[in-house]
Protein backbone atom coordinates (compact mmCIF):
# COMPACT_ATOMS: atom_id res chain seq x y z
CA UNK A 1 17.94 2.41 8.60
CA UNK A 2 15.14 4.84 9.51
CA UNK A 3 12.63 4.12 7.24
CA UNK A 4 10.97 7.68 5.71
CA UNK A 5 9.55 6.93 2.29
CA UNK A 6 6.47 5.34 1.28
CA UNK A 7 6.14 4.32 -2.34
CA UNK A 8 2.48 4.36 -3.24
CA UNK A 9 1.71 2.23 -6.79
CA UNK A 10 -1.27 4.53 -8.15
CA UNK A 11 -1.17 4.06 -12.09
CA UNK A 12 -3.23 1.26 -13.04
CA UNK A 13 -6.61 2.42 -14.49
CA UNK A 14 -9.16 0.69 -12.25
CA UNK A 15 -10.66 -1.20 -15.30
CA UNK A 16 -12.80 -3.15 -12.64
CA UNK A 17 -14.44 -0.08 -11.81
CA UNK A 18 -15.94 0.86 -14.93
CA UNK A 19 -17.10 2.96 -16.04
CA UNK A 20 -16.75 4.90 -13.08
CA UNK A 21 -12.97 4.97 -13.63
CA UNK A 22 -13.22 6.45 -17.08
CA UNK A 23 -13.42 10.37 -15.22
CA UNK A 24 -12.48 9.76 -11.62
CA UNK A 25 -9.20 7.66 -10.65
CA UNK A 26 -10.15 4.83 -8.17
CA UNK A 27 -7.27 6.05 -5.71
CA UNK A 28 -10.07 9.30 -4.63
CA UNK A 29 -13.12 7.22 -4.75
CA UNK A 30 -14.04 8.18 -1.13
CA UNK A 31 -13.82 6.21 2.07
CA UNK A 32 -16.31 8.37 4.29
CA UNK A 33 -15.23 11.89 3.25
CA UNK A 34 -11.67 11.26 2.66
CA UNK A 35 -9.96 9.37 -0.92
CA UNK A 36 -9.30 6.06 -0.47
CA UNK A 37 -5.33 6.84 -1.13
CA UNK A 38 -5.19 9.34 1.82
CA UNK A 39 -6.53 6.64 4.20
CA UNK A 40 -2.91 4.91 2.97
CA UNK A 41 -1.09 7.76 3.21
CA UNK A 42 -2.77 8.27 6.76
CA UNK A 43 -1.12 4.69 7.79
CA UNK A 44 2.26 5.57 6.38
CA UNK A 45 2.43 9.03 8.37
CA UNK A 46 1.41 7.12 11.64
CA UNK A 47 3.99 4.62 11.03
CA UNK A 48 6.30 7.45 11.17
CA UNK A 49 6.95 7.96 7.46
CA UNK A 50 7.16 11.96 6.00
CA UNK A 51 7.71 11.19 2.06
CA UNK A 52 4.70 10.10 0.09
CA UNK A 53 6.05 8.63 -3.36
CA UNK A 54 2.83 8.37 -5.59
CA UNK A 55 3.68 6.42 -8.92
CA UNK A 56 1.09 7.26 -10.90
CA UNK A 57 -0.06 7.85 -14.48
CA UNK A 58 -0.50 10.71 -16.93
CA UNK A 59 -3.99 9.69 -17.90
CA UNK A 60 -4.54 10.39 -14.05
CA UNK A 61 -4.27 13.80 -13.31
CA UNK A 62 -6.54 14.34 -10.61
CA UNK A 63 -4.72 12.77 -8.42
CA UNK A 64 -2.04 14.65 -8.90
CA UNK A 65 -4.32 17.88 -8.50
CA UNK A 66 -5.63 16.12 -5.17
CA UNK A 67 -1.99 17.13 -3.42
CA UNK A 68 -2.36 20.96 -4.79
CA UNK A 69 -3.50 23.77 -2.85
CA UNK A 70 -6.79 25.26 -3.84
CA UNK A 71 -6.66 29.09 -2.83
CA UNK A 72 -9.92 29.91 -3.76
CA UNK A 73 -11.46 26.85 -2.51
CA UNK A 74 -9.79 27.61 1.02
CA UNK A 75 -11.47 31.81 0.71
CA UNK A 76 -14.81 30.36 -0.15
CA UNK A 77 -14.58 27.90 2.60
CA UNK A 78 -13.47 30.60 5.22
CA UNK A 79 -16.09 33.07 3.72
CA UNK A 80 -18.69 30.19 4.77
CA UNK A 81 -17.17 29.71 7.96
CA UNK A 82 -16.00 26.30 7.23
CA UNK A 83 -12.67 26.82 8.88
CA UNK A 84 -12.50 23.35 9.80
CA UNK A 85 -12.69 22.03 6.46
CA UNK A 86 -10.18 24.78 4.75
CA UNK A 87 -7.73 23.26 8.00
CA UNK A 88 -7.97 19.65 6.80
CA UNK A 89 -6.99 20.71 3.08
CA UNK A 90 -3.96 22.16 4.41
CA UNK A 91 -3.29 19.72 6.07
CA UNK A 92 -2.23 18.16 3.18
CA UNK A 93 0.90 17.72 2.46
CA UNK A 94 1.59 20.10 5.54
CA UNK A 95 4.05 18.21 7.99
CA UNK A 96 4.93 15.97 4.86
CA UNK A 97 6.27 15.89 1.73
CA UNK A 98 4.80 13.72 -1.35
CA UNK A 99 6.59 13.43 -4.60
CA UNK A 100 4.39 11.98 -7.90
CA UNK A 101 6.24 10.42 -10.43
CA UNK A 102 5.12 8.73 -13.72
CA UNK A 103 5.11 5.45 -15.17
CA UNK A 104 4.46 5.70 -18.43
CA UNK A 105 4.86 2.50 -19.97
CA UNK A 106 3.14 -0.06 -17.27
CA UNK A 107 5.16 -3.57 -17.12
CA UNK A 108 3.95 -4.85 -14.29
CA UNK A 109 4.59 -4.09 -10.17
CA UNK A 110 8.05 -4.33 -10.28
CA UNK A 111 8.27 -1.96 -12.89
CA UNK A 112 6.00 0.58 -11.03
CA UNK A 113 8.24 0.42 -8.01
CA UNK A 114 11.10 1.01 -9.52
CA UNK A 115 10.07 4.34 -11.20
CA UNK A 116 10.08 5.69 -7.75
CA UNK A 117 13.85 5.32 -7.39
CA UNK A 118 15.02 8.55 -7.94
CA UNK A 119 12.59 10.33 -5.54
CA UNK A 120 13.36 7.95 -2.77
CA UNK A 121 17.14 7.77 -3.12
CA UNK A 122 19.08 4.90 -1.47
CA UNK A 123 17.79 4.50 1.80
CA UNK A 124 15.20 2.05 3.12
CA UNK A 125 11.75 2.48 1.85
CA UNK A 126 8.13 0.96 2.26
CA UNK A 127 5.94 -0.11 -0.75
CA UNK A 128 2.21 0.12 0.00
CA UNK A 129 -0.57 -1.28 -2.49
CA UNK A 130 -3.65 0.95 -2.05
CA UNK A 131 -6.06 -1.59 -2.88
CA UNK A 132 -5.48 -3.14 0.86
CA UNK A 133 -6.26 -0.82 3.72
CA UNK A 134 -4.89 -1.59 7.11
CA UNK A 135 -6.99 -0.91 9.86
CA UNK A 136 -3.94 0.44 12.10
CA UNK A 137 -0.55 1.81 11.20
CA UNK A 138 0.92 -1.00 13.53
CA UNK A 139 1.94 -3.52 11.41
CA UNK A 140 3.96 -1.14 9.03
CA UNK A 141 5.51 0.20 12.15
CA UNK A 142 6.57 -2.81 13.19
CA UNK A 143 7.57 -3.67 10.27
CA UNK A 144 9.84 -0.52 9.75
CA UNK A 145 11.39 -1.72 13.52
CA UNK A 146 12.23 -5.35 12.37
CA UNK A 147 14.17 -3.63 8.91
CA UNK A 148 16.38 -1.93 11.62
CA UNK A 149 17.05 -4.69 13.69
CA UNK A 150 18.10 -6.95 11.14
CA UNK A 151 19.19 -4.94 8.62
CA UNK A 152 17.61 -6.99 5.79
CA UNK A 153 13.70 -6.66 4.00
CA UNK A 154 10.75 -7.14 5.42
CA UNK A 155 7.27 -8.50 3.86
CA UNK A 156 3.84 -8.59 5.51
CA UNK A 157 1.81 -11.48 5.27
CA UNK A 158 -1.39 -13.07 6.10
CA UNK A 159 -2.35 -16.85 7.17
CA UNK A 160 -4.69 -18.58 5.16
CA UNK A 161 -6.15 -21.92 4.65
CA UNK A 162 -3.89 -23.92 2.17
CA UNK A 163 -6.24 -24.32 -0.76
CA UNK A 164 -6.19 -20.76 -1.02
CA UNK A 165 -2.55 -19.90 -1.39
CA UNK A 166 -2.38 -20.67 -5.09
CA UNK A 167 -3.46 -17.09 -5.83
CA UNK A 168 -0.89 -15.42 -3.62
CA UNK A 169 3.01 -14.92 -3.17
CA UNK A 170 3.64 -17.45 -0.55
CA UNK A 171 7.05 -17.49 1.72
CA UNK A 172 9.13 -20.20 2.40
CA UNK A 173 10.35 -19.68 6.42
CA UNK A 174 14.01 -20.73 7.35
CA UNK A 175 12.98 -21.34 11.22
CA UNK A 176 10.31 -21.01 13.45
CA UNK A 177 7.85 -17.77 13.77
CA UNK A 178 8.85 -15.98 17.22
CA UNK A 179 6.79 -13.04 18.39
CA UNK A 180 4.86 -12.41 14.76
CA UNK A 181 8.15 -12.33 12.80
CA UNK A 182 9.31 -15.52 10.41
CA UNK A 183 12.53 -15.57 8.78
CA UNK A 184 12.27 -16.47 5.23
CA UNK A 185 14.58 -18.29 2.82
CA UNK A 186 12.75 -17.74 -0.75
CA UNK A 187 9.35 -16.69 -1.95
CA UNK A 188 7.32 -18.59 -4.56
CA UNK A 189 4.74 -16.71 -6.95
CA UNK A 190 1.40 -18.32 -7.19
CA UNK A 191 2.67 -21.79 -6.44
CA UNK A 192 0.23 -24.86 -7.12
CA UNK A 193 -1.12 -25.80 -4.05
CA UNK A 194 0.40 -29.35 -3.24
CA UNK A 195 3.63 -27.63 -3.87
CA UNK A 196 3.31 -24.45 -1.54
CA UNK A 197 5.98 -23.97 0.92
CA UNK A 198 3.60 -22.28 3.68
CA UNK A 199 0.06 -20.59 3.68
CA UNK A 200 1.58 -17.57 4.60
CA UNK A 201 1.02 -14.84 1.65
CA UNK A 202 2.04 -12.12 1.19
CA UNK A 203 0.22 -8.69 1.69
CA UNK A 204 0.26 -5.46 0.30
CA UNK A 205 3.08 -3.84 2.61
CA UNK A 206 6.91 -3.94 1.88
CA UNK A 207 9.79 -2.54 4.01
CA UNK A 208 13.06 -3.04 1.45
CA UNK A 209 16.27 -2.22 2.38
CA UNK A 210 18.16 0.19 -0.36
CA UNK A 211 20.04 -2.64 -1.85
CA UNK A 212 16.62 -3.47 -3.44
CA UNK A 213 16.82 -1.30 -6.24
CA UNK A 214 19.80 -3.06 -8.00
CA UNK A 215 17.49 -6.38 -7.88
CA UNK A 216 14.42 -4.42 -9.40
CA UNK A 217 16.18 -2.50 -12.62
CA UNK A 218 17.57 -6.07 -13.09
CA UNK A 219 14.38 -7.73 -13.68
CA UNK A 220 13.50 -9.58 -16.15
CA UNK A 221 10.40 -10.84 -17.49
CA UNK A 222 8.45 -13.23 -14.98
CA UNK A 223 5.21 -14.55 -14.97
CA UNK A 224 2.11 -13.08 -16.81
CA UNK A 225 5.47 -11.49 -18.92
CA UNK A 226 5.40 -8.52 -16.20
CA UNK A 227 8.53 -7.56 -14.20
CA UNK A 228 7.44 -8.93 -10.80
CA UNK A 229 8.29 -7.23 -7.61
CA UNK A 230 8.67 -10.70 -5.82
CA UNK A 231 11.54 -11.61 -8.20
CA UNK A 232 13.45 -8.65 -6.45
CA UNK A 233 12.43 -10.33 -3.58
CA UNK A 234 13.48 -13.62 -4.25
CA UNK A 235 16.95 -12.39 -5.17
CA UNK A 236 17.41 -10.74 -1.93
CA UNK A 237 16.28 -13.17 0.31
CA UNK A 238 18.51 -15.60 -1.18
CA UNK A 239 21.57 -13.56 -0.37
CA UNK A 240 20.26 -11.52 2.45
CA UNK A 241 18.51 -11.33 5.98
CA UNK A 242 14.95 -11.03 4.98
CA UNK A 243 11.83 -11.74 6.98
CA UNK A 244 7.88 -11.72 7.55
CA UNK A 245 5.86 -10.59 10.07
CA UNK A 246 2.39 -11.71 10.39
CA UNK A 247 0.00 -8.98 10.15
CA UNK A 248 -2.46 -8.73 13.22
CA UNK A 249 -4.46 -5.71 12.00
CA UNK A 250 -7.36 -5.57 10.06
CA UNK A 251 -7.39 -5.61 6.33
CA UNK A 252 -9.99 -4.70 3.58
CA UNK A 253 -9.17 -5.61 0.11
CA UNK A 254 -10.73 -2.20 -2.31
CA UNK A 255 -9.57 -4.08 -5.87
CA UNK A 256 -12.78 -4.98 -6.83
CA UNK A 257 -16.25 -2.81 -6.51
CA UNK A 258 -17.64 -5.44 -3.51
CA UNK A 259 -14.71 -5.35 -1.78
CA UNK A 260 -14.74 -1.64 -1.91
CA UNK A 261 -17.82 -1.51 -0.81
CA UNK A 262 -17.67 -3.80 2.17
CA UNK A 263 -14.57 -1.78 3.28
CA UNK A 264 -16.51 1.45 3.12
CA UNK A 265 -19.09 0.24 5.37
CA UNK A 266 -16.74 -1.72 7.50
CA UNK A 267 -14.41 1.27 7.97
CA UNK A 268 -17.32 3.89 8.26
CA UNK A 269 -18.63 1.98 11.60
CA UNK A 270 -15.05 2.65 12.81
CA UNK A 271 -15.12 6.37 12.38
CA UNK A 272 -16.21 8.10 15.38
CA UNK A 273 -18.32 10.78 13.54
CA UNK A 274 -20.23 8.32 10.91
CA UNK A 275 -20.45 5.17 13.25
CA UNK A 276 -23.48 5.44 15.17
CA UNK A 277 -25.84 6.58 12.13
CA UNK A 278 -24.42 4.33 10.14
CA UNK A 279 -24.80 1.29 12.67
CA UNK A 280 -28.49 2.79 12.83
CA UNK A 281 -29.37 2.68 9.27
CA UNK A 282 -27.73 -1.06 8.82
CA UNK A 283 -30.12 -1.85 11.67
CA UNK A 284 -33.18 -0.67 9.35
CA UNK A 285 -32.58 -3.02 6.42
């Protein structure tokens, strides 16, 4: 049940970003002086994963072009004594692998996901939305150790304050939370908020066992007419161990150009290099 594939949904066209999005895709807007998808694919290789599966589009080719090597970059980089810099390009993809594959006909999450099946194969796999960064690779770790020990899905999700929950895929727990994990009997799409079966949402990370890919290429049509990944879900919770584990890390939410924004100054205090002069500037406003 080792868990070595990431699947990485990248083909949506950032219409939020506008027109920004119309040359550059919003996965390498940068976070500090890396793309915002590499900060992702940073969390999944410290969570012990070595296959980056980017499901992306065809109207999207630079990111595609971000995982190729650049000879002549690299020479004029050594040429300027930039060594450094030439080092962290080859870096990628270096001690991992990442496959991109296409979905050409967008229907929604579940739909996205499942394009990645043949590069993953059946084994256990994580999903990871890019718009939500995790501060730590922790919670994806431990997520990857609860798949093993019970041999069944796993979903990350947040607590929130019950008037909120209505925009969200909420759980329903079969027993009590112990140590951050919650076993969980169904999961409910949006629900209305008197009729919510937890404020516990979900989050932006998956761990799904293999069997999960028989539930996704037999989805149907759900809400908004999309095939929705928690429909997948659903079905294998209902037959199937399945569970949650609250997420104690932080988390910055890039879908929208504020929240992007916030994250980039939140996460650029955290880096070592940028913190201090950034921390210094803030103080001058």
């Amino acid at each position: 049940m080792q868990v070595r594939s990431a699947v990485i949904p990248a083909a949506g066209l950032g219409t939020r970003f506008l027109p920004a999005t119309k040359a550059v895709p919003k996965e390498l807007f940068p976070i500090g002086d890396q793309p915002a998808i590499q900060v992702v694919i940073d969390e999944a290789l410290g969570a012990g994963i070595d296959h980056i599966v980017i499901v992306s589009s065809r109207d999207k080719p630079a990111v595609a072009d971000y995982f190729e090597p650049n000879n002549e970059l690299l020479a004029a980089l050594e040429e300027k004594g930039k060594s450094e810099t030439a080092d962290r390009l080859r870096a990628i993809g270096r001690d991992w692998r990442v496959s991109i594959v296409y979905q050409d006909d967008p229907k929604g999450l579940g739909h996205a996901v499942g394009c990645a099946r043949e590069a993953v194969g059946d084994e256990p796999f994580a999903v990871m939305l890019p718009d939500e960064i995790m501060s730590s690779s922790s919670l994806l770790a431990q997520m990857n150790g609860v798949c093993a020990s019970t041999q069944g899905s796993v979903v990350a999700v947040l607590e929130v304050p019950r008037d909120q929950v209505s925009a969200y895929g909420v759980i329903d727990p079969s027993g009590p939370m112990e140590d951050g994990v919650i076993p969980v009997k169904d999961l409910v799409e949006k629900p209305p908020t008197d009729e919510a079966p937890s404020n516990y949402i979900l989050t932006g990370r998956y761990v799904l066992t293999a069997d999960a890919w028989g539930e996704i290429e037999a989805l149907t049509p759900g809400r908004g007419g999309e095939l929705q990944l928690t429909d997948a879900l659903k079905a294998q919770a209902a037959r199937s161990p399945f569970h949650a584990v609250l997420s104690d890390v932080g988390r910055y939410d890039t879908g929208n150009p504020l929240g992007f924004l916030t994250a980039s100054i939140q996460l650029g205090l955290a880096n070592p290099e940028l913190g201090a002069d950034l921390r210094k500037f803030l103080g001058t406003l």
